[in-house]
PDB file of N, CA and C in Angstrom:
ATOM      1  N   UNK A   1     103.025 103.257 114.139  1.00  0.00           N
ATOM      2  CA  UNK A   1     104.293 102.600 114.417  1.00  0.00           C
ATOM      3  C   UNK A   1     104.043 101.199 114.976  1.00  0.00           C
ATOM      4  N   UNK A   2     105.217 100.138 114.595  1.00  0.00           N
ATOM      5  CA  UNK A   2     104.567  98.885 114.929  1.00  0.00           C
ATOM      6  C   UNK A   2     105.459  98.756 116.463  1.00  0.00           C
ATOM      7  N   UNK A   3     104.868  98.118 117.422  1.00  0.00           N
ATOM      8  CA  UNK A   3     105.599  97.759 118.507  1.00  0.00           C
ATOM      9  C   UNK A   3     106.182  96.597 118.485  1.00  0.00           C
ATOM     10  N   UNK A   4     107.610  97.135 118.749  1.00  0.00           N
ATOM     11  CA  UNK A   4     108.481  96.455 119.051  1.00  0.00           C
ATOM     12  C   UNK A   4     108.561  95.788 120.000  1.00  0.00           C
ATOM     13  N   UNK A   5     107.806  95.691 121.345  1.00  0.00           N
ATOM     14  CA  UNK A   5     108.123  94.987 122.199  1.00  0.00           C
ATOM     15  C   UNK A   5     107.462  93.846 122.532  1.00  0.00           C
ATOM     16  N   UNK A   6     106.713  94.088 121.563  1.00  0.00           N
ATOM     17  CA  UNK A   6     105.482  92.432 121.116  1.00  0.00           C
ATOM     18  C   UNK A   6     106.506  91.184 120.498  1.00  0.00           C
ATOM     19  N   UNK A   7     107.507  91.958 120.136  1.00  0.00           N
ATOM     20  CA  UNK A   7     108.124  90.247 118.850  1.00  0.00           C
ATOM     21  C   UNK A   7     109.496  90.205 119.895  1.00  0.00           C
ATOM     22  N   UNK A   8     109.870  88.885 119.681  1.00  0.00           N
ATOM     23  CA  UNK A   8     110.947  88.435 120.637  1.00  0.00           C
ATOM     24  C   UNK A   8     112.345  88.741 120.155  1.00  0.00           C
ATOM     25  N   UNK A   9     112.609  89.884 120.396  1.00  0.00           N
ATOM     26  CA  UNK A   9     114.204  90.129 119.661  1.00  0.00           C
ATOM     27  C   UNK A   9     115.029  90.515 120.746  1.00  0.00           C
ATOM     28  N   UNK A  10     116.245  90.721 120.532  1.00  0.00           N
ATOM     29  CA  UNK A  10     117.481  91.418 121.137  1.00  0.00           C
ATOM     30  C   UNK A  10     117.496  92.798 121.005  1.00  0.00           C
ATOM     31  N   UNK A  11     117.452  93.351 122.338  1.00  0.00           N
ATOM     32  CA  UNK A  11     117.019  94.864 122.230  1.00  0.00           C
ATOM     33  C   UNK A  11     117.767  95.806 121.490  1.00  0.00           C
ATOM     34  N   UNK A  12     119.302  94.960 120.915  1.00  0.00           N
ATOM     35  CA  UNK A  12     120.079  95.724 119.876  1.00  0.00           C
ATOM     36  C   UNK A  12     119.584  95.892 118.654  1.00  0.00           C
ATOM     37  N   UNK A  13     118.780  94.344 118.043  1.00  0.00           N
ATOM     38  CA  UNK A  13     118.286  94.416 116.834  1.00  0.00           C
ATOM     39  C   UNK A  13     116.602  95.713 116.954  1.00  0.00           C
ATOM     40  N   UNK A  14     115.774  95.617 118.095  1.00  0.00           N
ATOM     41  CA  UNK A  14     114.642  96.317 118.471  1.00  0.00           C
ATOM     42  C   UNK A  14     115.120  97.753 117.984  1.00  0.00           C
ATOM     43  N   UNK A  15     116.148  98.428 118.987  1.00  0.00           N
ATOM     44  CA  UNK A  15     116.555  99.512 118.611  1.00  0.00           C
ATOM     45  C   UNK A  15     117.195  99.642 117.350  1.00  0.00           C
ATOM     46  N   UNK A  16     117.577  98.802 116.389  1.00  0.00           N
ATOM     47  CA  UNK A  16     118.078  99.196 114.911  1.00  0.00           C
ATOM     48  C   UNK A  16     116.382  99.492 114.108  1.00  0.00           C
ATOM     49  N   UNK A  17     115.938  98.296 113.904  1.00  0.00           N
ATOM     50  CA  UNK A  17     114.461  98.221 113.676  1.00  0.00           C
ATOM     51  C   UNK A  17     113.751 100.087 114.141  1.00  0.00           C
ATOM     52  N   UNK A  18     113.809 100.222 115.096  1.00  0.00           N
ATOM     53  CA  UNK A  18     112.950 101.571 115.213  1.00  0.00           C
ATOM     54  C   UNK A  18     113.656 102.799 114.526  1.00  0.00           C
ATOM     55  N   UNK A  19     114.755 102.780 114.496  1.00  0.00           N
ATOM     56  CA  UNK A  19     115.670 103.553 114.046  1.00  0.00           C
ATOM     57  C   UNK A  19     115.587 103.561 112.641  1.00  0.00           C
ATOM     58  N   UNK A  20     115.083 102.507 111.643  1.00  0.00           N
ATOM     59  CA  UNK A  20     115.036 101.833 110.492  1.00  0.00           C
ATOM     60  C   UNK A  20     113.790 102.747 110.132  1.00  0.00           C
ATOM     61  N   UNK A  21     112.749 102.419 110.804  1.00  0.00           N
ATOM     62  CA  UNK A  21     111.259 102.692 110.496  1.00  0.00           C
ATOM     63  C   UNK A  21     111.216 104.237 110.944  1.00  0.00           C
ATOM     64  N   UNK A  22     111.947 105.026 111.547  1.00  0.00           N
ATOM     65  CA  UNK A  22     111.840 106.550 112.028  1.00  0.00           C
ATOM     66  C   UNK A  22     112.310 106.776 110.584  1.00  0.00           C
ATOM     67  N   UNK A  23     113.385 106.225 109.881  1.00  0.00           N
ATOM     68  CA  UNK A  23     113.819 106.906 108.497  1.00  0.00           C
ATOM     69  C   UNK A  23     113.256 106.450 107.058  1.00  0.00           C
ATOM     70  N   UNK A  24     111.772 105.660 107.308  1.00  0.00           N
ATOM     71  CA  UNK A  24     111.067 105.479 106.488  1.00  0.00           C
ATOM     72  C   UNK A  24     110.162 106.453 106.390  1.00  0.00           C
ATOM     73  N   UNK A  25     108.988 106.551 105.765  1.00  0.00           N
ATOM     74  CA  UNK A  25     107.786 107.022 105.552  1.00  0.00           C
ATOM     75  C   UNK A  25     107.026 107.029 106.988  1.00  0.00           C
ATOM     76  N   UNK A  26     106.836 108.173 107.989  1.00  0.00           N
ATOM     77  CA  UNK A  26     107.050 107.869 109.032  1.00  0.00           C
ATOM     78  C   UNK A  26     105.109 107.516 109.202  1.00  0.00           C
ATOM     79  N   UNK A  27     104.429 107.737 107.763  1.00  0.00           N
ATOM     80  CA  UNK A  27     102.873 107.755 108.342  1.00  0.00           C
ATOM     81  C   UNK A  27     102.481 106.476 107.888  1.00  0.00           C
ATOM     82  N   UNK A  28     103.169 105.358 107.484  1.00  0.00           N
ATOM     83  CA  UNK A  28     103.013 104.090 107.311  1.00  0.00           C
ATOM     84  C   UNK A  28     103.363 103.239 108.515  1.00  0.00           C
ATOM     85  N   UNK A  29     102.052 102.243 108.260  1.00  0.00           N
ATOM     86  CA  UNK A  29     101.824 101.209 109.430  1.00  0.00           C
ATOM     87  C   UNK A  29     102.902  99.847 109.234  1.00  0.00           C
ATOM     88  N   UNK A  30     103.661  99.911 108.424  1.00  0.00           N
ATOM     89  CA  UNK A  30     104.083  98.828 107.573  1.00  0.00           C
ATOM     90  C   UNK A  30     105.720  98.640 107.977  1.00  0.00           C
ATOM     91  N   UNK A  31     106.051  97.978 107.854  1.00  0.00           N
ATOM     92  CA  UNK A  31     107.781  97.889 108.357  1.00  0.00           C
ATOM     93  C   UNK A  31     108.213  97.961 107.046  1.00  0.00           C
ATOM     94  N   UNK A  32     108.191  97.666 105.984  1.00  0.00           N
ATOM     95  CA  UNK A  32     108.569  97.839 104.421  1.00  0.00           C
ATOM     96  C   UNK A  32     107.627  98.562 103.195  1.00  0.00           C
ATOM     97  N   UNK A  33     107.366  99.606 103.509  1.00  0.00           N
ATOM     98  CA  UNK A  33     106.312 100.324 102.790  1.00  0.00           C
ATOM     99  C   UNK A  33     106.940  99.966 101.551  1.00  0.00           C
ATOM    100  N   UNK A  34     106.205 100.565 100.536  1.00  0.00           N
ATOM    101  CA  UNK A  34     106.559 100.828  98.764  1.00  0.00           C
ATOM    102  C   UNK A  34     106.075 102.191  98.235  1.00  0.00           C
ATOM    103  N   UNK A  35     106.894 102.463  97.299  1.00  0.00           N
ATOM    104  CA  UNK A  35     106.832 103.681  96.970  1.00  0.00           C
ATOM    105  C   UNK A  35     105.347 103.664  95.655  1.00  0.00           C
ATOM    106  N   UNK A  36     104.720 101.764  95.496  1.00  0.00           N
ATOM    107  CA  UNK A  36     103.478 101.709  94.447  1.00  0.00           C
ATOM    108  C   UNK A  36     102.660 101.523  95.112  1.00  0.00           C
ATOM    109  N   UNK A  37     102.436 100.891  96.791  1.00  0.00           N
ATOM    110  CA  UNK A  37     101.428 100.579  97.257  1.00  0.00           C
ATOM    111  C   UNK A  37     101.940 101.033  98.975  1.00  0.00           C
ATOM    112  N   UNK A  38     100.811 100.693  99.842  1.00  0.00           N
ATOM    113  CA  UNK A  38     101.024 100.485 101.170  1.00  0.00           C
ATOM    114  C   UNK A  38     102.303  99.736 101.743  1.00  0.00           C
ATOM    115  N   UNK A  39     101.895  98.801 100.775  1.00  0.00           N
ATOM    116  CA  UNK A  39     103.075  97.433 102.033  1.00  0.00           C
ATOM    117  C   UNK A  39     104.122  97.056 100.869  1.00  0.00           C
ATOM    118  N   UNK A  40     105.360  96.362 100.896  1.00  0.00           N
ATOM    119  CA  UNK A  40     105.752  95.667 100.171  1.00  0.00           C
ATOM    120  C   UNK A  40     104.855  94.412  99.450  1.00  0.00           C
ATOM    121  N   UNK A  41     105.133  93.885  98.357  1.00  0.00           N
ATOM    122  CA  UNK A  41     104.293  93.053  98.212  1.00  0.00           C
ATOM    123  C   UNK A  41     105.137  91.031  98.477  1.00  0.00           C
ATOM    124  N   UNK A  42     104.669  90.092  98.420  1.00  0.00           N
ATOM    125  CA  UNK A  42     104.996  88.976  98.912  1.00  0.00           C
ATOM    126  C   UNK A  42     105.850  88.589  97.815  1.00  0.00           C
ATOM    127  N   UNK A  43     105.452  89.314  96.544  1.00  0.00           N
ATOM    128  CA  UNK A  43     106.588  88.611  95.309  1.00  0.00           C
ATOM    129  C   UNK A  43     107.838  89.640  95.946  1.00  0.00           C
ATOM    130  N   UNK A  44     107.414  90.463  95.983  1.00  0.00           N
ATOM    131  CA  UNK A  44     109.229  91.796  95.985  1.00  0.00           C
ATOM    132  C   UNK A  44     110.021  91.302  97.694  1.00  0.00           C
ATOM    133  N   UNK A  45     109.375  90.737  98.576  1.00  0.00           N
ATOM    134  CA  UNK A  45     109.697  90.392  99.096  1.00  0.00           C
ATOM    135  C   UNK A  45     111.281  88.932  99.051  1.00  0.00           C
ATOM    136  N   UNK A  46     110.426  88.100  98.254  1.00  0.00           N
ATOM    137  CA  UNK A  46     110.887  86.701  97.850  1.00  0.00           C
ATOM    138  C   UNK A  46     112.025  87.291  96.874  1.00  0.00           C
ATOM    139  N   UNK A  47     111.959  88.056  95.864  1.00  0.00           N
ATOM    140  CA  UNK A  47     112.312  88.732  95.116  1.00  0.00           C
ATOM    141  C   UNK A  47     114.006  89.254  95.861  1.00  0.00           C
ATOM    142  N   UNK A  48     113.366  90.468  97.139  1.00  0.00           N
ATOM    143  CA  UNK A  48     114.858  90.392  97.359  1.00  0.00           C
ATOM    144  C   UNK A  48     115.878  89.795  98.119  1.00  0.00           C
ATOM    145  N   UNK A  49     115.106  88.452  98.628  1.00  0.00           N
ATOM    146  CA  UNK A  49     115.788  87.501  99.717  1.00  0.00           C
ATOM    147  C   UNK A  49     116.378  86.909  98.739  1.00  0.00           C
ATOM    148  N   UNK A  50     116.146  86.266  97.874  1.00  0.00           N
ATOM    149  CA  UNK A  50     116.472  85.568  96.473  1.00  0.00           C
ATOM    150  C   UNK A  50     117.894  86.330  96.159  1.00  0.00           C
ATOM    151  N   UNK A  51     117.512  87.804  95.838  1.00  0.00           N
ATOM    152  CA  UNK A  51     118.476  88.418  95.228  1.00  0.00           C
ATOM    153  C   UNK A  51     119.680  88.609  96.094  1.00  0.00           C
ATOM    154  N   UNK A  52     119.312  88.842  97.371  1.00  0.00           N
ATOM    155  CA  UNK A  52     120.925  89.328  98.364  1.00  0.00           C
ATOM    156  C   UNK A  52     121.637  87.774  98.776  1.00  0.00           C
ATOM    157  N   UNK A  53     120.635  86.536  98.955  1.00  0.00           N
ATOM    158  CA  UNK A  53     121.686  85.494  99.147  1.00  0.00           C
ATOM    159  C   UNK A  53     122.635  84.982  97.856  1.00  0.00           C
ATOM    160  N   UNK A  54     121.938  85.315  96.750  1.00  0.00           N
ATOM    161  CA  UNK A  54     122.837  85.407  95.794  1.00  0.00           C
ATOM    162  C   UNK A  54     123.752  86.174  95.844  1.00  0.00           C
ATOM    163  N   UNK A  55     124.024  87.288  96.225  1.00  0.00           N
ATOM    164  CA  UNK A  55     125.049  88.271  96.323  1.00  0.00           C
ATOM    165  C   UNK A  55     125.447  87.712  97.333  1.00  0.00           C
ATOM    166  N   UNK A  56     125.179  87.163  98.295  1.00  0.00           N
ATOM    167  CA  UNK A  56     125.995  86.715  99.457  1.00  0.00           C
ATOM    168  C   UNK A  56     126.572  85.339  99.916  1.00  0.00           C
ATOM    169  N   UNK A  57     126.068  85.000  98.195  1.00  0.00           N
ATOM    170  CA  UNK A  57     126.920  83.260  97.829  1.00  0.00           C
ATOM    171  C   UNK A  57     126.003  82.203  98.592  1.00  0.00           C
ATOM    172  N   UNK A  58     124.930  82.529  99.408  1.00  0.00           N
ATOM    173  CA  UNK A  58     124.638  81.094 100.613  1.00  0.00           C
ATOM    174  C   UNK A  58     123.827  80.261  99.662  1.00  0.00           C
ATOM    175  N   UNK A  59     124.280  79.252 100.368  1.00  0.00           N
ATOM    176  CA  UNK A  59     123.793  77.474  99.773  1.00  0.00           C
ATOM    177  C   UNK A  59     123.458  77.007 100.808  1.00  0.00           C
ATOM    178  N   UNK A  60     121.924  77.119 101.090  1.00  0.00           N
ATOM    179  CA  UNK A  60     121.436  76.295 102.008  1.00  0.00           C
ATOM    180  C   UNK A  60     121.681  74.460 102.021  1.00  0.00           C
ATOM    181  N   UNK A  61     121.159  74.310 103.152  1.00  0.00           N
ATOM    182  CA  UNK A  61     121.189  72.294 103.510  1.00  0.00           C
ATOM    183  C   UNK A  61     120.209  72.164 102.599  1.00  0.00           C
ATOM    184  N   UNK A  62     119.929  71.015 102.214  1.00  0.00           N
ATOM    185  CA  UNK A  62     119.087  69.970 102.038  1.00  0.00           C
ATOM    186  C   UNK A  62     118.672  69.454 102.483  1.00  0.00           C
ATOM    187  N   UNK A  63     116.936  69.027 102.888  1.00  0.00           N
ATOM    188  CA  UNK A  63     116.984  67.897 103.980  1.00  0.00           C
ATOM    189  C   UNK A  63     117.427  66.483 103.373  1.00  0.00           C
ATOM    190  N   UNK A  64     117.557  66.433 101.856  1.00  0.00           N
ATOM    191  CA  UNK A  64     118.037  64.908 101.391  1.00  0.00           C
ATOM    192  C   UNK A  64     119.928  65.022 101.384  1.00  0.00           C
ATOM    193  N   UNK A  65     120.241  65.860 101.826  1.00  0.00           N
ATOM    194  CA  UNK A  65     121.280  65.884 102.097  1.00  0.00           C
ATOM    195  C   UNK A  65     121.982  66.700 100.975  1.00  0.00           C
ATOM    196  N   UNK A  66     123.352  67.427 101.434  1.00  0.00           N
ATOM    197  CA  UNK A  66     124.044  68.412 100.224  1.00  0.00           C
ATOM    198  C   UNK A  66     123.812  69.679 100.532  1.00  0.00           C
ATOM    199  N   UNK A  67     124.239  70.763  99.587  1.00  0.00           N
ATOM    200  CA  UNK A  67     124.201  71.986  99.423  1.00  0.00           C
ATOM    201  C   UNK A  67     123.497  72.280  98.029  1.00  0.00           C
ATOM    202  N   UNK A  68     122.201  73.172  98.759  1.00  0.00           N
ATOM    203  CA  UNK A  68     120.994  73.813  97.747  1.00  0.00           C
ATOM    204  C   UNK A  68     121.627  74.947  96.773  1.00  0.00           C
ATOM    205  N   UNK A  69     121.202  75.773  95.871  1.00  0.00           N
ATOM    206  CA  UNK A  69     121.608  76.973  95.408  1.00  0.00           C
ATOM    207  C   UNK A  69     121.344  78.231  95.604  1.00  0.00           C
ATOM    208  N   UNK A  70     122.085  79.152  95.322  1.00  0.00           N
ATOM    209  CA  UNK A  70     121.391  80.390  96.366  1.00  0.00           C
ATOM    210  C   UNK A  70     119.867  81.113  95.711  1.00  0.00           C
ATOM    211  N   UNK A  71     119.657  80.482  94.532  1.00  0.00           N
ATOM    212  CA  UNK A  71     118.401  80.498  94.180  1.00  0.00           C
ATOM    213  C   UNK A  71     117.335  79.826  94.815  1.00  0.00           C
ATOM    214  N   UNK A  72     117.493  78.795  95.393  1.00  0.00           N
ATOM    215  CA  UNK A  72     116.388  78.054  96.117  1.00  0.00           C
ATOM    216  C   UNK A  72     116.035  79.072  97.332  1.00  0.00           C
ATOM    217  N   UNK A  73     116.876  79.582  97.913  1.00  0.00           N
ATOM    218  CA  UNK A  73     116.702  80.898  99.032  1.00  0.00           C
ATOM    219  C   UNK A  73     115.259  81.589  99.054  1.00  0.00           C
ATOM    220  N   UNK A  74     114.485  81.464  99.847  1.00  0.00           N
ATOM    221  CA  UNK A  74     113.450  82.025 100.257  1.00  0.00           C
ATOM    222  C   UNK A  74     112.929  82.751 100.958  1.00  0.00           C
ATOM    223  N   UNK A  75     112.127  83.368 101.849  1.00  0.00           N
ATOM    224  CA  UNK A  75     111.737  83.833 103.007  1.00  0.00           C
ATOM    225  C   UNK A  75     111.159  82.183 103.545  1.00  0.00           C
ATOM    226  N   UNK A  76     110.750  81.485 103.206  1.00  0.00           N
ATOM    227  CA  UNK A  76     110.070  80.111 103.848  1.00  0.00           C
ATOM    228  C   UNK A  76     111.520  79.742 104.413  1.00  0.00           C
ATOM    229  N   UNK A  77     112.546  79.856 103.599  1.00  0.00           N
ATOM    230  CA  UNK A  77     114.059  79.327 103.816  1.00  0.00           C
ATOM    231  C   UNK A  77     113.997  79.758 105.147  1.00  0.00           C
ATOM    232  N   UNK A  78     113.427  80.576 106.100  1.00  0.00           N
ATOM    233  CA  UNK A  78     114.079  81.199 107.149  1.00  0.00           C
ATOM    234  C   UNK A  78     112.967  80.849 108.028  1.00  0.00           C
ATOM    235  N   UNK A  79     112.100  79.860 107.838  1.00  0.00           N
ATOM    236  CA  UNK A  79     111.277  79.308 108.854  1.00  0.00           C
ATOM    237  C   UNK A  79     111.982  78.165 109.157  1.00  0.00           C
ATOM    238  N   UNK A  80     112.420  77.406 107.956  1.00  0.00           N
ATOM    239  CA  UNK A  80     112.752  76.080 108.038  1.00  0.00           C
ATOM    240  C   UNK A  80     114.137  76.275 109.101  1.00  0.00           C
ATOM    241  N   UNK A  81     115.267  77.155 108.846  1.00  0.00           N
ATOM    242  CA  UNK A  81     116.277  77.293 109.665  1.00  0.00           C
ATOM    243  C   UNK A  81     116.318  77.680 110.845  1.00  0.00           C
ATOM    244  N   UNK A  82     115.013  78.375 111.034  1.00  0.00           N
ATOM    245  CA  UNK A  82     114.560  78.803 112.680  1.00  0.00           C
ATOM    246  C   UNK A  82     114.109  77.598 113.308  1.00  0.00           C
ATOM    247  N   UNK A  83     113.359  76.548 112.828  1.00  0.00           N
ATOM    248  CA  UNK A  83     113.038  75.614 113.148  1.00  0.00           C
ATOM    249  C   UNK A  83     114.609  74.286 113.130  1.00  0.00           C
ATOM    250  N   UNK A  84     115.273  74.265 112.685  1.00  0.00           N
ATOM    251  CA  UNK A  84     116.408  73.598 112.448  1.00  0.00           C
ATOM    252  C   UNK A  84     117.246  74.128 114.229  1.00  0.00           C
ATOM    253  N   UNK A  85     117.502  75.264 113.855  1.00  0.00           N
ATOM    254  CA  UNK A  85     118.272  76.131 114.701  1.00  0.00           C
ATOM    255  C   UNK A  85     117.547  75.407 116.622  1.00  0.00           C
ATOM    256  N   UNK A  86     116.284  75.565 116.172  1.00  0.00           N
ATOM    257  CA  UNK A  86     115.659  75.781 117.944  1.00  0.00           C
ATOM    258  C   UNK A  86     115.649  73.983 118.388  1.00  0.00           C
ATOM    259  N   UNK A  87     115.840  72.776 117.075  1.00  0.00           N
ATOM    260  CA  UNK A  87     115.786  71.953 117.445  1.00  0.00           C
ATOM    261  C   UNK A  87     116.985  71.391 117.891  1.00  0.00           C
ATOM    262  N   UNK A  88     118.100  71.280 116.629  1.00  0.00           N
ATOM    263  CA  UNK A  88     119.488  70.758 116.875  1.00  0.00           C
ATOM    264  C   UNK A  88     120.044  71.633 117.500  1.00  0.00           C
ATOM    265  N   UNK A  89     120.127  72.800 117.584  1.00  0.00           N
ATOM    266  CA  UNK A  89     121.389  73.790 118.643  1.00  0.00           C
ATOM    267  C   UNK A  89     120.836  73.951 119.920  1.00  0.00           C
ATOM    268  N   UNK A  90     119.502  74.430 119.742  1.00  0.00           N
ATOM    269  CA  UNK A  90     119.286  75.120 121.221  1.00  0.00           C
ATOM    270  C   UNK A  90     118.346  74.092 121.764  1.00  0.00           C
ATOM    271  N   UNK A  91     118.418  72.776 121.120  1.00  0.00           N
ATOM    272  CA  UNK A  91     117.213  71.239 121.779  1.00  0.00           C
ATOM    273  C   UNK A  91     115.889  71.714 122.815  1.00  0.00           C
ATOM    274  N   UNK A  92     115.482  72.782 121.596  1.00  0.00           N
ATOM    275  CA  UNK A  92     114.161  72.692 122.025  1.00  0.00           C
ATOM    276  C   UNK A  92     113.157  71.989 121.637  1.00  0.00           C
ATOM    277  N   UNK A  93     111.528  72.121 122.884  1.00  0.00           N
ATOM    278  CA  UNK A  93     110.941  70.284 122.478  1.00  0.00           C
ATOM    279  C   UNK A  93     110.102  71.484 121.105  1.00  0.00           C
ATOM    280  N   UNK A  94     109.495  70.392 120.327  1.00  0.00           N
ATOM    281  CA  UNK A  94     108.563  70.351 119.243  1.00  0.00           C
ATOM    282  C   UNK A  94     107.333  71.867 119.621  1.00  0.00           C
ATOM    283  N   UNK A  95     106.754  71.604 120.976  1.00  0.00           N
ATOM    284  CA  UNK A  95     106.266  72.423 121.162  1.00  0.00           C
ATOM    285  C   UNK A  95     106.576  73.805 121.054  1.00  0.00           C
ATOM    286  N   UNK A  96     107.957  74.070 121.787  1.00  0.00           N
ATOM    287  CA  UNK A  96     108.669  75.518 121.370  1.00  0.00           C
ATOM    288  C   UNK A  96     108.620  75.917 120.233  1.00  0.00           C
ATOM    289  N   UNK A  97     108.446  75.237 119.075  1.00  0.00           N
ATOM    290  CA  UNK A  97     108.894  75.614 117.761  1.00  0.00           C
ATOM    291  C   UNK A  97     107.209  75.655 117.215  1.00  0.00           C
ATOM    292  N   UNK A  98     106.141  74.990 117.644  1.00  0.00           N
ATOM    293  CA  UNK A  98     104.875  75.206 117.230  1.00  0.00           C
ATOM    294  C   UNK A  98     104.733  76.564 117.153  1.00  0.00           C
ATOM    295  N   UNK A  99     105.044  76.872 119.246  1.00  0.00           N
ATOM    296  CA  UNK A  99     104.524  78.610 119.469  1.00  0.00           C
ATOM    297  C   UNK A  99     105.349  79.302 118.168  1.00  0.00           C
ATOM    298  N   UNK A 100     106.739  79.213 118.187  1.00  0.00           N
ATOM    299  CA  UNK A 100     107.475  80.076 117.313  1.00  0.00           C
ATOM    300  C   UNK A 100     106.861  80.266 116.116  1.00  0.00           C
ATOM    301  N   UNK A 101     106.750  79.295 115.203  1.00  0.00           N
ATOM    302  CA  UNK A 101     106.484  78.884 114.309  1.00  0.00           C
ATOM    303  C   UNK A 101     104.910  79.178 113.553  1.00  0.00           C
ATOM    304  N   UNK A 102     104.029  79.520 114.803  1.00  0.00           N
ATOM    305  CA  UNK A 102     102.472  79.563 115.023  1.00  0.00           C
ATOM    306  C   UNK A 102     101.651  78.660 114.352  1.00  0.00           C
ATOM    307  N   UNK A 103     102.537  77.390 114.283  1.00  0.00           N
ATOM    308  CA  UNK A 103     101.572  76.166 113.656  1.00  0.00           C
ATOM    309  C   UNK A 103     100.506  76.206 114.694  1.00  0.00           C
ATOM    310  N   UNK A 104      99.207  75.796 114.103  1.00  0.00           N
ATOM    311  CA  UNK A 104      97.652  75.583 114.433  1.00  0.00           C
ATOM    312  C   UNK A 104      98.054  74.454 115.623  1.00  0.00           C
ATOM    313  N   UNK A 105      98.747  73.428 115.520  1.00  0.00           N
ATOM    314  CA  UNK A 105      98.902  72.023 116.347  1.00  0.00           C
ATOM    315  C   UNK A 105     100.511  71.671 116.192  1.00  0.00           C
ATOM    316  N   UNK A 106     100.467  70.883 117.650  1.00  0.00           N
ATOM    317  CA  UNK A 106     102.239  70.109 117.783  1.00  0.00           C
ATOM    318  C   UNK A 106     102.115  69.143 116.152  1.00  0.00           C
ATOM    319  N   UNK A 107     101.025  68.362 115.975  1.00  0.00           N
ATOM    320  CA  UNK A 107     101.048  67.302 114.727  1.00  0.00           C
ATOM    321  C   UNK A 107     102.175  67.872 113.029  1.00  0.00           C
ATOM    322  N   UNK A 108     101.704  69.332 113.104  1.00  0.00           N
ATOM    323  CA  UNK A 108     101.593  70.002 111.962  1.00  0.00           C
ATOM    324  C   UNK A 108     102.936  70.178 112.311  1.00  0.00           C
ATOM    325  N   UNK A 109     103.941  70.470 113.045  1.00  0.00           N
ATOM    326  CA  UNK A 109     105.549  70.718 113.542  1.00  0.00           C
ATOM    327  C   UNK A 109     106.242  69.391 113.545  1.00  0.00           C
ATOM    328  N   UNK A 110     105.765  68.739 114.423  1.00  0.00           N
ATOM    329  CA  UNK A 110     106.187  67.164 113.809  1.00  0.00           C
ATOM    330  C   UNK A 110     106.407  66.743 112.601  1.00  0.00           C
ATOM    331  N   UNK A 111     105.088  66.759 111.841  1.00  0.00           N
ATOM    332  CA  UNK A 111     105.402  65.949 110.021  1.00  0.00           C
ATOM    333  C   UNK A 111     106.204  66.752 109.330  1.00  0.00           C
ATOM    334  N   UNK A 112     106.444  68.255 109.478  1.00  0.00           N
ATOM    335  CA  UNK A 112     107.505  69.069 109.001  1.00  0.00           C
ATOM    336  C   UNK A 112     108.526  69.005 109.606  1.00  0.00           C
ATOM    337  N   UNK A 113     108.625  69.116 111.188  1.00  0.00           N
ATOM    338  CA  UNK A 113     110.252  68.797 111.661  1.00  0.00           C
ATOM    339  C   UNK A 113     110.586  68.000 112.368  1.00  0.00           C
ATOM    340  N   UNK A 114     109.671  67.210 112.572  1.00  0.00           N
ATOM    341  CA  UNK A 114     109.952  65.666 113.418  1.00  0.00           C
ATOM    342  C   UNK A 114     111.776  65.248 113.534  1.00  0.00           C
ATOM    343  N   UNK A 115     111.548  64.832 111.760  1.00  0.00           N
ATOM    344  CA  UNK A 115     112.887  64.571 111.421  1.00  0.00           C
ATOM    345  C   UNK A 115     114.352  65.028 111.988  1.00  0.00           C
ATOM    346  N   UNK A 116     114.670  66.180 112.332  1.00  0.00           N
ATOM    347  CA  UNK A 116     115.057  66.747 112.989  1.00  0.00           C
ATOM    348  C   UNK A 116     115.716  66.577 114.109  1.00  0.00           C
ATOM    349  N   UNK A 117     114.798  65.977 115.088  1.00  0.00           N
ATOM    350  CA  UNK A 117     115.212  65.374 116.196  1.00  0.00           C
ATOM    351  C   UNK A 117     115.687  64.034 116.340  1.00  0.00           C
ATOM    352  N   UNK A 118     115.512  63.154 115.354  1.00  0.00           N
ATOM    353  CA  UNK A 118     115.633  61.745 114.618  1.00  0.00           C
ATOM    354  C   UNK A 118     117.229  61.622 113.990  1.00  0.00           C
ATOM    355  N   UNK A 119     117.713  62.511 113.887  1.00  0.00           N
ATOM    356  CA  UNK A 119     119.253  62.962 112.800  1.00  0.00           C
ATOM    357  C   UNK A 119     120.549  63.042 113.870  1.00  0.00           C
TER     358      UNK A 119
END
């Protein structure tokens, strides 16, 4: 079982999550097992983030400005908005978003979200 109390969540989402994984395959180490392998794999992943924001209409930003398609939707899509989110809403510094983020260096958070704070 993976511990939950290692990743930074809201103990509402923690307790859905365990509740989630008690009604999986309970001898897998994996939060998304598969019924072909151990783990989900990184395409079926992308695969169904792709597929439910389409069902759920979202059109991400652009950083050149506008509304993206719900095909552009990614799992990366949800780094970039965590990083968006911790800079413009909750004005956290560069560093906060390294740890989050687990960039190697502040440099590597900067040339990706510098911008950000600049807007």
């Amino acid at each position: 079982m993976l511990d939950w109390d290692y990743l930074d969540l809201a103990d509402e989402t923690r307790r859905q999550l365990r509740r989630y994984q008690n009604r999986v395959w309970e001898d897998s180490e994996a939060l998304f097992p598969s019924r072909q392998s151990d783990r989900i794999t990184d395409r079926s992943v992308r695969n169904v983030v792709t597929r439910v924001a389409e069902e759920a209409g979202v059109c991400p930003y652009r950083i050149e400005g506008g509304r993206g398609d719900s095909l552009e939707v990614s799992p990366h899509t949800f780094r970039h908005s965590i990083a968006f989110r911790m800079i413009r809403r909750e004005n956290k510094r560069l560093e906060d978003v390294t740890l989050r983020l687990r960039h190697a260096n502040l440099q590597t958070t900067d040339e990706v979200y510098g911008h950000f704070r600049r807007q």
